[in-house]
Protein backbone atom coordinates (compact mmCIF):
# COMPACT_ATOMS: atom_id res chain seq x y z
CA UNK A 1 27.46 5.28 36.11
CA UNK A 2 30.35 7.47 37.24
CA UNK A 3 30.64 5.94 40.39
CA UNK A 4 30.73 2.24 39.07
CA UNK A 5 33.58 3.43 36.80
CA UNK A 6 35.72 5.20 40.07
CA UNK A 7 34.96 1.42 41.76
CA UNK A 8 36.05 -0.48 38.37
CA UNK A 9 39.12 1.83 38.65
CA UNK A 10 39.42 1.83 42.14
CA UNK A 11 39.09 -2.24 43.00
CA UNK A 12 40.44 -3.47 39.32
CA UNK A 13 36.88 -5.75 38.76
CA UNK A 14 34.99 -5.68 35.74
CA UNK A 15 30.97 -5.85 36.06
CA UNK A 16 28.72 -7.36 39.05
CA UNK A 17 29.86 -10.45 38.79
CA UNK A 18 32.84 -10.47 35.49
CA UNK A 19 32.51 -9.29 31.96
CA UNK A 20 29.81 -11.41 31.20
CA UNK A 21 27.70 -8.32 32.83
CA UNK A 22 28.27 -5.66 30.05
CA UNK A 23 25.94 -6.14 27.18
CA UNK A 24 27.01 -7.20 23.89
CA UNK A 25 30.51 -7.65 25.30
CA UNK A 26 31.04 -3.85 25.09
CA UNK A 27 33.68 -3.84 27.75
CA UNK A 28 34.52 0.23 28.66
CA UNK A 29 38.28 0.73 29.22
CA UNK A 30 38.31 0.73 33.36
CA UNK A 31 37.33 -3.00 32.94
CA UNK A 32 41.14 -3.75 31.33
CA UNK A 33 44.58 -3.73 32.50
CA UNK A 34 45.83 -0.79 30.80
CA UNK A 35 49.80 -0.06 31.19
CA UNK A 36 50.93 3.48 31.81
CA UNK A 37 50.98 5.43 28.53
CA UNK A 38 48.59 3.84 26.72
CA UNK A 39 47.13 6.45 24.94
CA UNK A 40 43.72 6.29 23.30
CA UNK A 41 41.60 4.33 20.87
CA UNK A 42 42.17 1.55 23.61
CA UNK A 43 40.25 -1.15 22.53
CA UNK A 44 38.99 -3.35 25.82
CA UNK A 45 39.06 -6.45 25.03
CA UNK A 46 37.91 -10.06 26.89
CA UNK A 47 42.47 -11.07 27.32
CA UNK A 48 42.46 -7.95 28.85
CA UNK A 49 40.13 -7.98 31.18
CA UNK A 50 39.93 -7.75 35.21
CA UNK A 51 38.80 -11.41 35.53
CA UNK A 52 36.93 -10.77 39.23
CA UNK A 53 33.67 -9.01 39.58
CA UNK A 54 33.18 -5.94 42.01
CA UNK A 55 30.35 -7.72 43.94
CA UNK A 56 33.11 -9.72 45.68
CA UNK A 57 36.04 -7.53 45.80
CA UNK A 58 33.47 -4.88 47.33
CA UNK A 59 31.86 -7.34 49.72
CA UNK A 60 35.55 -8.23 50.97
CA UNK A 61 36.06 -4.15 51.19
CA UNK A 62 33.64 -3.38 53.09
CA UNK A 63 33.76 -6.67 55.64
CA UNK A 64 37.70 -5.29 56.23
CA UNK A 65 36.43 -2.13 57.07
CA UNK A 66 33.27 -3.05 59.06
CA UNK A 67 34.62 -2.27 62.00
CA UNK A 68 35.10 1.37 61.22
CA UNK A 69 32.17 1.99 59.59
CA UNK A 70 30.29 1.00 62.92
CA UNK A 71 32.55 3.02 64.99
CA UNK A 72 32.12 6.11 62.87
CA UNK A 73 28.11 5.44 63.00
CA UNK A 74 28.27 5.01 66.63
CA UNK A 75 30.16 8.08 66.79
CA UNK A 76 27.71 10.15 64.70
CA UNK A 77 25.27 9.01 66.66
CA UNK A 78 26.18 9.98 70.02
CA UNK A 79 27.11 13.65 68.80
CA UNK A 80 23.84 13.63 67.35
CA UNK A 81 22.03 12.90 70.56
CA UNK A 82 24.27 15.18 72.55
CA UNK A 83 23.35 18.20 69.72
CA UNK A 84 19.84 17.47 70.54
CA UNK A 85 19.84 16.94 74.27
CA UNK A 86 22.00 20.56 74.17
CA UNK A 87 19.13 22.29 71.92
CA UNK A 88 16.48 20.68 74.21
CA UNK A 89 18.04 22.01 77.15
CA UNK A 90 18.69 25.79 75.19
CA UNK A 91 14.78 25.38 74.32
CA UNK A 92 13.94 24.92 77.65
CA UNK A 93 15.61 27.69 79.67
CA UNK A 94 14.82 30.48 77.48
CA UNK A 95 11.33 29.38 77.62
CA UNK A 96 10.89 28.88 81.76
CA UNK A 97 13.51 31.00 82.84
CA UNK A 98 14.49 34.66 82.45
CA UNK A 99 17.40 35.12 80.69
CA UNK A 100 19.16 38.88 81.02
CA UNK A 101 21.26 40.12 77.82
CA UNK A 102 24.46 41.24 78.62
CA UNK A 103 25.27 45.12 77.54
């Protein structure tokens, strides 16, 4: 629930797809524009409201940054396989070869 509320926060969008998504039109407060110093009871209502739904605005998010998401996987990846083609190799000489400890 915490991390819906960051991405309300975060993207300015209200429910999945608008207010229409929060039950019995209980808005919470990261769903309205709020100016700075408002100070609390804020009461959220439907004129205040973020009109777009975080489905879309997170869909557009994350095709902007699709590129570096795959980049960063592919990235991962490759130090992953190197990290286990080094312990394979580690595994492998101290089991078939003799290995002296330095004093």
């Amino acid at each position: 629930m915490m991390m819906m509320m960051m991405t309300i926060f975060q993207f300015q969008c209200c429910g999945v797809t608008g207010e229409q998504n929060w039950p019995f039109n209980r808005l919470p407060v990261t769903c309205c524009h709020m100016n700075p110093g408002t100070v609390s009871p804020f009461n959220c209502t439907s004129a205040l409201t973020y009109q777009t739904g975080c489905q879309s605005v997170l869909s557009q998010s994350l095709a902007n940054n699709a590129y570096s998401i795959g980049v960063t996987a592919a990235f991962v990846t490759c130090l992953q396989a190197l990290i286990t083609g080094a312990a394979g190799w580690l595994a492998y000489r101290s089991k078939f070869e003799e290995v002296e400890l330095e004093r």
